[in-house]
Protein backbone atom coordinates (compact mmCIF):
# COMPACT_ATOMS: atom_id res chain seq x y z
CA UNK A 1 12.47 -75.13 50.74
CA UNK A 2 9.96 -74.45 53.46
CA UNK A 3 7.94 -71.63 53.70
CA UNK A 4 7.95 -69.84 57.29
CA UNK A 5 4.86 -70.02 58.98
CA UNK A 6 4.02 -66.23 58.85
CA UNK A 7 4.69 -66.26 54.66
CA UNK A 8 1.67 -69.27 54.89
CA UNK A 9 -0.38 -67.57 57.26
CA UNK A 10 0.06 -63.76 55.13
CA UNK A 11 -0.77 -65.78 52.27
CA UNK A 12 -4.77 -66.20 53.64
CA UNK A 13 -4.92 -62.59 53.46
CA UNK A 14 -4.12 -62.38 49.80
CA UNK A 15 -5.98 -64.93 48.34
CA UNK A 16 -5.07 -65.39 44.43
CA UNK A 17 -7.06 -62.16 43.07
CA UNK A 18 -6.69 -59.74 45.25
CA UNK A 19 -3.72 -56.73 44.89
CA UNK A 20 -1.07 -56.54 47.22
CA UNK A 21 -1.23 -53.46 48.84
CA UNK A 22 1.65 -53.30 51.79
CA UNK A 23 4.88 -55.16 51.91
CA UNK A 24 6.19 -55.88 54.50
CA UNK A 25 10.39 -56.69 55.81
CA UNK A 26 10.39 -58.91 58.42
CA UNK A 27 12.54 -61.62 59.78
CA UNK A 28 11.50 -63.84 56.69
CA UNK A 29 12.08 -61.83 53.59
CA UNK A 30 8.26 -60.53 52.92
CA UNK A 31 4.64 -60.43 54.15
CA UNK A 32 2.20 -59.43 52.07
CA UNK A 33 -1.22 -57.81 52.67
CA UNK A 34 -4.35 -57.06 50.82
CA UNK A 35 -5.10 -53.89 52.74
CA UNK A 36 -3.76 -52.32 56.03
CA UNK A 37 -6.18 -53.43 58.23
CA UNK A 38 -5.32 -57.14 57.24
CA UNK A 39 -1.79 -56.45 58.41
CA UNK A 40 -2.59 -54.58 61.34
CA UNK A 41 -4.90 -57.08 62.25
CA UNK A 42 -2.41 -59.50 61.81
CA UNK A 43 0.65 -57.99 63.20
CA UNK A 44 1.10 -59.03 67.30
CA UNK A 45 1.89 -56.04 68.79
CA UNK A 46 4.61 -57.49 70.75
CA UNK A 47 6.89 -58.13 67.31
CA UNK A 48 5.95 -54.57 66.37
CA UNK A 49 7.59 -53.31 69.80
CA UNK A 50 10.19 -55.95 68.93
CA UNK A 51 11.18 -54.53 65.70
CA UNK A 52 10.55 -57.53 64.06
CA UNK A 53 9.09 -55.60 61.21
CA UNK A 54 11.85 -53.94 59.64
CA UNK A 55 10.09 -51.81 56.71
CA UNK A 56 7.01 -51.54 55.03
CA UNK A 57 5.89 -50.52 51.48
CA UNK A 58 3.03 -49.69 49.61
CA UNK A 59 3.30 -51.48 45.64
CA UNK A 60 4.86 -48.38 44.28
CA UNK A 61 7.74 -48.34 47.01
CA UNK A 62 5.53 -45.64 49.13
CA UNK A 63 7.10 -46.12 52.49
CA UNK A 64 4.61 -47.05 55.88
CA UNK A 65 5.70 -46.99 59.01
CA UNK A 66 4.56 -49.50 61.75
CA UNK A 67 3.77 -48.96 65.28
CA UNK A 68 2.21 -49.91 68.60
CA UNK A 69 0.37 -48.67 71.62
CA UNK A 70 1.17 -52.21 73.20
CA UNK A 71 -2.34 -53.13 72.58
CA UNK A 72 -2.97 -52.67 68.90
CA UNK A 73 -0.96 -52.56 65.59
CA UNK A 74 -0.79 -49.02 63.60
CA UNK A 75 0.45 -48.64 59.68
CA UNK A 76 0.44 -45.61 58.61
CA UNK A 77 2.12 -43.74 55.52
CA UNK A 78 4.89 -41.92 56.53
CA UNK A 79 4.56 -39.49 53.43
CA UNK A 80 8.32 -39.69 52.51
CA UNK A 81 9.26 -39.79 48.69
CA UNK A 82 8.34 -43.60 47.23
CA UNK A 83 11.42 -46.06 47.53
CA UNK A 84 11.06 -48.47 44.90
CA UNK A 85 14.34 -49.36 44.93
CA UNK A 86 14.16 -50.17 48.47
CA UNK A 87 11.13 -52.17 47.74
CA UNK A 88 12.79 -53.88 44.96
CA UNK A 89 15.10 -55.55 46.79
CA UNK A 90 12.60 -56.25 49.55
CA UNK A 91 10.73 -58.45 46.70
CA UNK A 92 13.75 -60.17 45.11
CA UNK A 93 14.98 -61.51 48.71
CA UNK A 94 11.56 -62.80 48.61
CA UNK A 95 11.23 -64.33 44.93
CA UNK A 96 15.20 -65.45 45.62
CA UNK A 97 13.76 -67.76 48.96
CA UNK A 98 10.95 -69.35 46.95
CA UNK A 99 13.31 -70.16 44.06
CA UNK A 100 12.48 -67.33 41.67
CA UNK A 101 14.59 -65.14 40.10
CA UNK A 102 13.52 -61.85 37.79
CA UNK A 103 15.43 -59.88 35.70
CA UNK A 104 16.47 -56.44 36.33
CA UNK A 105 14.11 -55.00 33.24
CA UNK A 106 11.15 -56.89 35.43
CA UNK A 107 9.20 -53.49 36.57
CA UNK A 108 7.47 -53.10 40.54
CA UNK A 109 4.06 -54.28 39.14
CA UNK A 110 5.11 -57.25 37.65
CA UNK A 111 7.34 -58.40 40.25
CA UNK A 112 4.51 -57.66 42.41
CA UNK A 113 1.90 -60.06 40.49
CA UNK A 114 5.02 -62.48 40.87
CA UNK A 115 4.34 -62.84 44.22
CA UNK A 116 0.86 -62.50 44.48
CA UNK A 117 0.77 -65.73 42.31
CA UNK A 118 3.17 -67.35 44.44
CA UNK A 119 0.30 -66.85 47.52
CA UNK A 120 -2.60 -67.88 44.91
């Protein structure tokens, strides 16, 4: 299966070691990002005013919202209560597309190293 071009290009802001630290919903199943200023580096503004990004999590389902001013990308916590669930299934669309599959006794931090290995 081929990996979109935006999974290969997130993947250069992981790198193998470091934590994942936003997920991201997006028109492929998941982005992820070392930090927030990778991703809002990243983003294009234009898909941001697009709604191409549909949610975005911190790795213990904290939920971020993401915005523009047309010229730069914001991601900010939006302080609501954590959605792991939410994030849960944003992870196992992802692991599902690269031919993975976890169990439902896998916990958030595991599934989480899943997929930073996948990017490593």
């Amino acid at each position: 299966m081929r990996m979109p071009i935006a999974d290969i290009l997130a993947a250069w802001h992981i790198g193998s070691m470091a934590p994942i630290n936003l997920i991201v919903a997006a028109d492929e199943p998941a982005i992820f990002f070392a930090s927030l200023e990778d991703a809002e580096r990243w983003m294009e503004p234009i898909d941001v005013a697009e709604g191409v990004y549909s949610a975005a999590f911190g790795p213990a389902g904290e939920p971020h919202t993401v915005s523009t001013d047309g010229t730069s990308v914001s991601i900010r916590q939006t302080g609501d209560a954590p959605q792991p669930d939410a994030l849960r299934a944003v992870i196992l669309r992802y692991l599902a597309a690269i031919g993975e599959t976890a169990g439902d006794d896998v916990g958030l931090p595991a599934l989480l190293d899943r997929c930073s290995q996948s990017y490593g």
